[in-house]
PDB file of N, CA and C in Angstrom:
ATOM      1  N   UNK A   1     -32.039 -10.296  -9.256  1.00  0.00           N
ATOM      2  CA  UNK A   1     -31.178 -11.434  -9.537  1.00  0.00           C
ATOM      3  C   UNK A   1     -31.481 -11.938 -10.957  1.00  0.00           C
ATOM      4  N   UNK A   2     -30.560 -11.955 -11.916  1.00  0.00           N
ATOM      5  CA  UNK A   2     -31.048 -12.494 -12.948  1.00  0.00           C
ATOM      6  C   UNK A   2     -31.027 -14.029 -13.330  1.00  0.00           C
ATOM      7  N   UNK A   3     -32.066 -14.610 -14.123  1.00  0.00           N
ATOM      8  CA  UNK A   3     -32.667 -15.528 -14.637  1.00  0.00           C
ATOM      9  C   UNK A   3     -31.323 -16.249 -14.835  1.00  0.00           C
ATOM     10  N   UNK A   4     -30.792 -17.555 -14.332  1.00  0.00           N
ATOM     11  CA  UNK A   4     -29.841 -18.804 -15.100  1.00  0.00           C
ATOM     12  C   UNK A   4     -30.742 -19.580 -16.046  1.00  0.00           C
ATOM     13  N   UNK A   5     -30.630 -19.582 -17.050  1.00  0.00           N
ATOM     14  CA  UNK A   5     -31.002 -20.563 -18.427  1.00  0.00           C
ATOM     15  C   UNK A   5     -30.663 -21.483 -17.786  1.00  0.00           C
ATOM     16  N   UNK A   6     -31.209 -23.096 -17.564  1.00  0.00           N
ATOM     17  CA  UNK A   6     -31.247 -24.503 -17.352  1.00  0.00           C
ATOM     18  C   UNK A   6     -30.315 -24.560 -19.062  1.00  0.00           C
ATOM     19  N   UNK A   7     -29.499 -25.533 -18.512  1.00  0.00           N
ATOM     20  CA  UNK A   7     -28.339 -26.230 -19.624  1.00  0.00           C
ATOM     21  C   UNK A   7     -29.213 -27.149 -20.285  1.00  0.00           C
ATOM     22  N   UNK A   8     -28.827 -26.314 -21.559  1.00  0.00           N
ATOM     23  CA  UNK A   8     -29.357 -27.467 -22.739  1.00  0.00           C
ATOM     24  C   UNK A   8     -28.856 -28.672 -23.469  1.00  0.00           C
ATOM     25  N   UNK A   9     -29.122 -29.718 -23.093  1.00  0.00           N
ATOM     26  CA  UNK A   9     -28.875 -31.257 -23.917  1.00  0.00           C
ATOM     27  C   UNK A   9     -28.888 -31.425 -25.632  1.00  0.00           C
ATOM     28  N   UNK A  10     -27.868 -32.051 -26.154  1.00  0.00           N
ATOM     29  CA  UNK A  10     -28.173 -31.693 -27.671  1.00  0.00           C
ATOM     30  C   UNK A  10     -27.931 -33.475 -28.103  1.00  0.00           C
ATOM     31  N   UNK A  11     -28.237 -33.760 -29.146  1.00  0.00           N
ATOM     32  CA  UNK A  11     -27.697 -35.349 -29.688  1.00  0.00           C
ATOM     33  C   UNK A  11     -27.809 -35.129 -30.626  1.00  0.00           C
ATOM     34  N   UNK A  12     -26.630 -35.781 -31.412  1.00  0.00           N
ATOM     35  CA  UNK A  12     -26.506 -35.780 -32.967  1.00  0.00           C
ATOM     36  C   UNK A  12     -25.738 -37.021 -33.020  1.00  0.00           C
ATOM     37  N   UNK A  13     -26.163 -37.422 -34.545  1.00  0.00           N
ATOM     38  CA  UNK A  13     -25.619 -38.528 -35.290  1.00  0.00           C
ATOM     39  C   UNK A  13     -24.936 -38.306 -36.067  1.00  0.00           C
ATOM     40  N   UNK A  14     -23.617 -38.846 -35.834  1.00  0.00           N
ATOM     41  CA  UNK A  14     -22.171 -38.527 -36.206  1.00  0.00           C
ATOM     42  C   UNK A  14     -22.027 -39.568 -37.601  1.00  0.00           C
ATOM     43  N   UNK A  15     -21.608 -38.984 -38.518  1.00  0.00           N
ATOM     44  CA  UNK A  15     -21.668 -40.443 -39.793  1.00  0.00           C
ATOM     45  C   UNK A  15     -19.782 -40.089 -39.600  1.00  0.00           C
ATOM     46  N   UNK A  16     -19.150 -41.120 -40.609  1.00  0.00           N
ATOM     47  CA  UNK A  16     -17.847 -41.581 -40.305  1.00  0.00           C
ATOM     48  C   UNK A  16     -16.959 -41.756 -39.233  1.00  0.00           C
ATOM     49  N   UNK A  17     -17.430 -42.434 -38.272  1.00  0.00           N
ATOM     50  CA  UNK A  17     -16.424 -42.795 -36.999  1.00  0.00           C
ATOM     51  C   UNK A  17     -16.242 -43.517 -37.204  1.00  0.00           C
ATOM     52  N   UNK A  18     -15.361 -44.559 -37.132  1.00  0.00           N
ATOM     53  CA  UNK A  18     -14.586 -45.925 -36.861  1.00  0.00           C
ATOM     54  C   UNK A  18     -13.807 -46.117 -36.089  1.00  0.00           C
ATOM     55  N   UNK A  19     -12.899 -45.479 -35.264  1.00  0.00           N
ATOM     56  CA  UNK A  19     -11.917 -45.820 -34.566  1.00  0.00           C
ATOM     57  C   UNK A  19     -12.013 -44.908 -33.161  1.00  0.00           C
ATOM     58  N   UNK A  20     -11.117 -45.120 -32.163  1.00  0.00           N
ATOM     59  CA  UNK A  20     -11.393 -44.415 -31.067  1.00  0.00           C
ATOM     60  C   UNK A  20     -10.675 -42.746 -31.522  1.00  0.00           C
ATOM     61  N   UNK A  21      -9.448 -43.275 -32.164  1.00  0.00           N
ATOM     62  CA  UNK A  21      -9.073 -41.916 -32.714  1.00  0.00           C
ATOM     63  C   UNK A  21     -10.253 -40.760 -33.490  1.00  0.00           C
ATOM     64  N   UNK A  22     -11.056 -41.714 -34.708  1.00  0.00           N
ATOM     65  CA  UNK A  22     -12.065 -40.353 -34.710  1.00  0.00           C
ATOM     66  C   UNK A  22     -13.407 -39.807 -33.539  1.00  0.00           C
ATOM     67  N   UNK A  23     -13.264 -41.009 -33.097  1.00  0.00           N
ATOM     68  CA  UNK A  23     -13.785 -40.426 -31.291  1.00  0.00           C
ATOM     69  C   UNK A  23     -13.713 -39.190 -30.999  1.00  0.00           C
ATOM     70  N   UNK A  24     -11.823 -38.971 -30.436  1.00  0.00           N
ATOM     71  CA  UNK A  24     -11.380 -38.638 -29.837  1.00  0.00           C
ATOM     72  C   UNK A  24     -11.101 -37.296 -30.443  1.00  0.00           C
ATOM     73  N   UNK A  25     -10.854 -37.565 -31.970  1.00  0.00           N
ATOM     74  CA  UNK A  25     -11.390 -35.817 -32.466  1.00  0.00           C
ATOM     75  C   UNK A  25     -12.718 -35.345 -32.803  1.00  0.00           C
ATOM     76  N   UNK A  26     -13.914 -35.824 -32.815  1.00  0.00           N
ATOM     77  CA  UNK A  26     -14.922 -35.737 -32.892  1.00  0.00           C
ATOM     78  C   UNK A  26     -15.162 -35.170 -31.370  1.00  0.00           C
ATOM     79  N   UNK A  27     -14.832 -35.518 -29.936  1.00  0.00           N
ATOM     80  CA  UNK A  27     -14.741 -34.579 -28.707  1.00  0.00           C
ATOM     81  C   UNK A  27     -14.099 -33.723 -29.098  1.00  0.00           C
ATOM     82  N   UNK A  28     -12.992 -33.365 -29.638  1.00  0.00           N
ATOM     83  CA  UNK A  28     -12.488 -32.505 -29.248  1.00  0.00           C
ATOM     84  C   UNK A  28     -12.553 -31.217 -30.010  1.00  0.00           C
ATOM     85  N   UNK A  29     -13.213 -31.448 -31.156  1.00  0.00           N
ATOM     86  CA  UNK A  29     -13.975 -30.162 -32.204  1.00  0.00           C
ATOM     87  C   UNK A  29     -15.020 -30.030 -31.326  1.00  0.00           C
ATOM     88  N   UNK A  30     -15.664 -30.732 -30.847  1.00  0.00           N
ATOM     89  CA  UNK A  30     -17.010 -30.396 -30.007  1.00  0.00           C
ATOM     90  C   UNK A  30     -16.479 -29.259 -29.013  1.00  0.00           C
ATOM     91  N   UNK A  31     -15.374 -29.997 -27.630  1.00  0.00           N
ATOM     92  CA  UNK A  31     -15.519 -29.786 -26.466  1.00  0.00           C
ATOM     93  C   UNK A  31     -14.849 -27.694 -27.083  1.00  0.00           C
ATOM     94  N   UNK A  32     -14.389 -27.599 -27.977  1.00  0.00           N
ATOM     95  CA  UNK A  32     -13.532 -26.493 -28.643  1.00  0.00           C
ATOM     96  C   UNK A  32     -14.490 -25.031 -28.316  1.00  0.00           C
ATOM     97  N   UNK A  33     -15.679 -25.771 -29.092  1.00  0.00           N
ATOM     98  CA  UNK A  33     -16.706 -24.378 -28.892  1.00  0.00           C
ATOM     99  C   UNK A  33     -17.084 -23.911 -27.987  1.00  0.00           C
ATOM    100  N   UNK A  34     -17.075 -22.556 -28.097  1.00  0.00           N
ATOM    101  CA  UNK A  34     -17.809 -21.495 -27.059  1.00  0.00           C
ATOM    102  C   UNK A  34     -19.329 -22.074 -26.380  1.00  0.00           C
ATOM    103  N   UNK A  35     -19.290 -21.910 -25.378  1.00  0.00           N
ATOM    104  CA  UNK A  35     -20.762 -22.639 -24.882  1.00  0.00           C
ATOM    105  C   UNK A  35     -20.670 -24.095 -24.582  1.00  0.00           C
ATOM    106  N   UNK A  36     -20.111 -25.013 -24.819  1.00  0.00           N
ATOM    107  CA  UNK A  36     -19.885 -26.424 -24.764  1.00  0.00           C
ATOM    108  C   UNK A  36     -19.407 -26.696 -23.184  1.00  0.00           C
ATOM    109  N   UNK A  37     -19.636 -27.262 -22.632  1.00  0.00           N
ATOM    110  CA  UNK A  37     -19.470 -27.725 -21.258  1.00  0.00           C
ATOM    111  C   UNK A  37     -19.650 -28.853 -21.240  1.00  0.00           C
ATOM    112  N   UNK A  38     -20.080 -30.084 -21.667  1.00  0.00           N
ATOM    113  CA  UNK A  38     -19.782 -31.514 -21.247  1.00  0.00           C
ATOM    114  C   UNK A  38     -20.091 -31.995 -23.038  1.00  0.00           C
ATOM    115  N   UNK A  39     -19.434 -32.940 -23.196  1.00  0.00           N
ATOM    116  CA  UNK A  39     -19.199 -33.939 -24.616  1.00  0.00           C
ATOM    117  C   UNK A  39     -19.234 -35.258 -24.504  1.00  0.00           C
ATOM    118  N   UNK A  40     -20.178 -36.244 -24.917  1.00  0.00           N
ATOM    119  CA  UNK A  40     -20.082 -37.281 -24.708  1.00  0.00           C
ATOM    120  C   UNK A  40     -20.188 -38.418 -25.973  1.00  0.00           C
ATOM    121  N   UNK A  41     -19.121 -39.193 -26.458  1.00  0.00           N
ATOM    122  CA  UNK A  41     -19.728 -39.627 -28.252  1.00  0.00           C
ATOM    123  C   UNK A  41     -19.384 -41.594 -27.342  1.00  0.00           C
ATOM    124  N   UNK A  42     -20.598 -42.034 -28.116  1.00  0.00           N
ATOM    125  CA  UNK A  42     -20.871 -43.158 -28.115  1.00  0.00           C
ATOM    126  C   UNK A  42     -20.547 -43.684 -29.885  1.00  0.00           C
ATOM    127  N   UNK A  43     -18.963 -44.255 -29.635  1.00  0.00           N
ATOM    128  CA  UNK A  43     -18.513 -44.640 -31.166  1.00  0.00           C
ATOM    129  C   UNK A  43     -19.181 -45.566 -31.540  1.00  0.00           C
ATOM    130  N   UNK A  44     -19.876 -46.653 -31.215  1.00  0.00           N
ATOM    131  CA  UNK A  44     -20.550 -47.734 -31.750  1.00  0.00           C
ATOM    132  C   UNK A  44     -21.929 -47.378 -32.052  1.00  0.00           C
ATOM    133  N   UNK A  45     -22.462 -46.259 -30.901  1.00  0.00           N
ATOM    134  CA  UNK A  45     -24.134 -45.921 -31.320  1.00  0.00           C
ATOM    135  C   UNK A  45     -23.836 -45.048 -32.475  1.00  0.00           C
ATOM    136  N   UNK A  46     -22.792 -43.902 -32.807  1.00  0.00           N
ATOM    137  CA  UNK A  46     -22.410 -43.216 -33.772  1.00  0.00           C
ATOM    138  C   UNK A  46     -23.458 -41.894 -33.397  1.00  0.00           C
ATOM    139  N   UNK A  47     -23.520 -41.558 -31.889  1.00  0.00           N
ATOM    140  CA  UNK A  47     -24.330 -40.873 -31.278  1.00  0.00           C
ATOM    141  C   UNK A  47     -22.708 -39.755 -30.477  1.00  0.00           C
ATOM    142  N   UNK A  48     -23.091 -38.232 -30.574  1.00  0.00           N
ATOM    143  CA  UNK A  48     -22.673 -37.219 -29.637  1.00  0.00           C
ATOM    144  C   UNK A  48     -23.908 -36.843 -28.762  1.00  0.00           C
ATOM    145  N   UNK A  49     -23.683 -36.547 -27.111  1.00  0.00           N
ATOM    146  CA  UNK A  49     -24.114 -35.902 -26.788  1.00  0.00           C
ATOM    147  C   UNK A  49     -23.728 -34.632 -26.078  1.00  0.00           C
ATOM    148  N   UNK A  50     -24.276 -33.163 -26.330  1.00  0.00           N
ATOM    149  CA  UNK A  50     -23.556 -32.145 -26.071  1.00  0.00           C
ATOM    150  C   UNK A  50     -24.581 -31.809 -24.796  1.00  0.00           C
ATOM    151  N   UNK A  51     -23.935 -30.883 -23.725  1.00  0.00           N
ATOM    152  CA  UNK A  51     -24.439 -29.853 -22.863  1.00  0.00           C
ATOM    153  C   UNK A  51     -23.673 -28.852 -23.020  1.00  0.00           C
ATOM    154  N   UNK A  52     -24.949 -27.682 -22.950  1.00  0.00           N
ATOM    155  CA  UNK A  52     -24.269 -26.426 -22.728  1.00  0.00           C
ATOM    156  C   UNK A  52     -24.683 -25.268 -23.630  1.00  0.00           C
ATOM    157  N   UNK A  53     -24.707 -24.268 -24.032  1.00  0.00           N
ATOM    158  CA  UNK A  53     -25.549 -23.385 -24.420  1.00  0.00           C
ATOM    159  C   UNK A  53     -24.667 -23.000 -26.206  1.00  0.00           C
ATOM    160  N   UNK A  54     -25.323 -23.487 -26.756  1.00  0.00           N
ATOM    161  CA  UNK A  54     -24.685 -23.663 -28.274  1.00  0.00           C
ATOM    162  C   UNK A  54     -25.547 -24.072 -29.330  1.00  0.00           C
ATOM    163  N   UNK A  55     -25.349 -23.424 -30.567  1.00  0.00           N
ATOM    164  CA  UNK A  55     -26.812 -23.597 -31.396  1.00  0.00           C
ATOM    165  C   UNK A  55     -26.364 -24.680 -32.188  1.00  0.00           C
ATOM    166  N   UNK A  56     -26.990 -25.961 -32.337  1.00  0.00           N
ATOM    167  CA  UNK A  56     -26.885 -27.112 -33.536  1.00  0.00           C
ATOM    168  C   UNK A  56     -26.373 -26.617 -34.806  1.00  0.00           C
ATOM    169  N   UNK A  57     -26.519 -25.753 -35.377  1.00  0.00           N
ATOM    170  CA  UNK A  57     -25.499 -25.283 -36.545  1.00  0.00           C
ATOM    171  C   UNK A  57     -24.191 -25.087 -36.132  1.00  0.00           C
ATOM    172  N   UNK A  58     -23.605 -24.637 -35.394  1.00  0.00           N
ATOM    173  CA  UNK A  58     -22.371 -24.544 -34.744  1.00  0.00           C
ATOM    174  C   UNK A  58     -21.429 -25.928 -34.375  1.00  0.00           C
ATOM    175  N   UNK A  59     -22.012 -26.918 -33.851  1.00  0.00           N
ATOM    176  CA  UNK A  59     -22.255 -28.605 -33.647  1.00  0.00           C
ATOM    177  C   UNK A  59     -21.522 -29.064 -34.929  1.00  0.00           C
ATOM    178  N   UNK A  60     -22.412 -29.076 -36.100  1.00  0.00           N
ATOM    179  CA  UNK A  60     -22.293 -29.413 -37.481  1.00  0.00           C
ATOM    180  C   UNK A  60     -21.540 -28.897 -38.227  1.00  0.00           C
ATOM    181  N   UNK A  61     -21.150 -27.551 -37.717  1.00  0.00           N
ATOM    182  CA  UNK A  61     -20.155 -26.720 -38.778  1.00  0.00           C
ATOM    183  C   UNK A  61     -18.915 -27.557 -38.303  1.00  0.00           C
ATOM    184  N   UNK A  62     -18.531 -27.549 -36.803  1.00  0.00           N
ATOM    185  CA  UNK A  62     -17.397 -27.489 -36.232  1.00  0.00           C
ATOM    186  C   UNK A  62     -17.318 -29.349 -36.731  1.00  0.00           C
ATOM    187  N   UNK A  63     -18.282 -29.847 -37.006  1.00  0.00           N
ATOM    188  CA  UNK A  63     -17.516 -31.247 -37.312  1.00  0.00           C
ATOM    189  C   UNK A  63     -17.224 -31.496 -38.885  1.00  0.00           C
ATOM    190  N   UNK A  64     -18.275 -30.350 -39.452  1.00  0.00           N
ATOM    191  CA  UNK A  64     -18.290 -30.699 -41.231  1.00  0.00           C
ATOM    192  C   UNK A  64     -16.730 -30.263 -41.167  1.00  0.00           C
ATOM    193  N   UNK A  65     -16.268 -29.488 -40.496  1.00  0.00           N
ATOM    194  CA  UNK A  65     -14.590 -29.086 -41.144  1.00  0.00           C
ATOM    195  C   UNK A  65     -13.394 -30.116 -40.461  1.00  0.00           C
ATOM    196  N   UNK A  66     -14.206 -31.554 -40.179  1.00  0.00           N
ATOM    197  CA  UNK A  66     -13.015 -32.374 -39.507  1.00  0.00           C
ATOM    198  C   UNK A  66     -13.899 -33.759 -40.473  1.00  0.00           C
ATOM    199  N   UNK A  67     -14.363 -32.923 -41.268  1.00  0.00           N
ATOM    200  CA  UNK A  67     -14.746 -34.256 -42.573  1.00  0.00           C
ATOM    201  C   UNK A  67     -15.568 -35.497 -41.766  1.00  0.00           C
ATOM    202  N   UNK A  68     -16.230 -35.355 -40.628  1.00  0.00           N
ATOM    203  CA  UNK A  68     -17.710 -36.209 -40.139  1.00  0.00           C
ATOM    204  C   UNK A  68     -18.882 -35.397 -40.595  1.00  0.00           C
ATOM    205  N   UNK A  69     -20.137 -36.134 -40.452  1.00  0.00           N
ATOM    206  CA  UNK A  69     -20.951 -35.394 -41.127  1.00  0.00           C
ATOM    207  C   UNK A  69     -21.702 -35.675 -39.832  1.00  0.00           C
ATOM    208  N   UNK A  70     -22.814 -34.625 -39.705  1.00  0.00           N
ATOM    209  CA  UNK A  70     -23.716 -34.830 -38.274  1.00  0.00           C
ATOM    210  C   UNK A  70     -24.816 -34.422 -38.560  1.00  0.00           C
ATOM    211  N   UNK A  71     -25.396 -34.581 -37.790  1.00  0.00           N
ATOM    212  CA  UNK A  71     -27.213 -34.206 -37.653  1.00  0.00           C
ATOM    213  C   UNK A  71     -27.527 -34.769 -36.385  1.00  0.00           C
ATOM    214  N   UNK A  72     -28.985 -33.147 -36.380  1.00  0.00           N
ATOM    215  CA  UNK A  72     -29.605 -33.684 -34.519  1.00  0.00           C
ATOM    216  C   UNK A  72     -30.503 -34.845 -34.777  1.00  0.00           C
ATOM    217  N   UNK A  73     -30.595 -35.154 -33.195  1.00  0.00           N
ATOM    218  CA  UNK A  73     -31.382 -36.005 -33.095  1.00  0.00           C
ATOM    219  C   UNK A  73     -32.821 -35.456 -32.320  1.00  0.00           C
ATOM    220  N   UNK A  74     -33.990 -36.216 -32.554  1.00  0.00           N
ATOM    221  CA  UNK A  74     -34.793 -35.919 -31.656  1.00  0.00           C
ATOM    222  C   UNK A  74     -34.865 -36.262 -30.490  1.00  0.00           C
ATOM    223  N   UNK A  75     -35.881 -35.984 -29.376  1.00  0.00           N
ATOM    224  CA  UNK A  75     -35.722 -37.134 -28.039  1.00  0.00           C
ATOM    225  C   UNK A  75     -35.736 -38.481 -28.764  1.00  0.00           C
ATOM    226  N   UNK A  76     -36.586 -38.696 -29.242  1.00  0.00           N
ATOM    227  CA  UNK A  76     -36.393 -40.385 -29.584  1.00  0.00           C
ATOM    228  C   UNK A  76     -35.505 -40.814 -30.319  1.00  0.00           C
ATOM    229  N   UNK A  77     -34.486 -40.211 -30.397  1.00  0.00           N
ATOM    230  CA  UNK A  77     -33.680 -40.799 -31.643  1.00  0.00           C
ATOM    231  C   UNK A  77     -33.545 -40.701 -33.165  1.00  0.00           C
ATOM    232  N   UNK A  78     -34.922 -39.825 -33.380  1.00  0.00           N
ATOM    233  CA  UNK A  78     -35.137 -39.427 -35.190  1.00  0.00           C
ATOM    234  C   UNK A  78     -34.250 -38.074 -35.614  1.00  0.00           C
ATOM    235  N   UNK A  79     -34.652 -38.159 -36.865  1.00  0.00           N
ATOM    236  CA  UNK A  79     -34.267 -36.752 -37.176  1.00  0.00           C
ATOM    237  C   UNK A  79     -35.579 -35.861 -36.742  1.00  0.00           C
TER     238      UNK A  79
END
């Protein structure tokens, strides 16, 4: 029987959101990628959180080309 990988949790800090509209494309470049299975953006914390099997460069590419800028977070919240 082979091995299931446990789903991986990702957080990044989203710079330029303001409105629910860039919310709402900020999910939806996310939810787009291969591997992505749940999307969650907190517009006021200016926080995404991703599940699902996808490398943080992929995260950042797919938002640098919708003109937000991102970066992970650590567990605590740092870079």
């Amino acid at each position: 029987m082979p091995d299931i990988a446990p789903q991986r949790t990702q957080r990044l800090r989203i710079e330029g959101m303001t409105c629910l509209a860039c919310k709402d494309k900020v999910e939806q470049a996310l939810r787009g990628l291969a591997g992505v299975d749940a999307v969650e953006v907190d517009l006021d914390r200016g926080i995404a959180t991703v599940a699902g099997e996808v490398q943080p460069e992929d995260l950042i590419n797919a938002l640098s080309s919708t003109n937000y800028q991102a970066r992970p977070l650590t567990a605590d919240g740092e870079l």
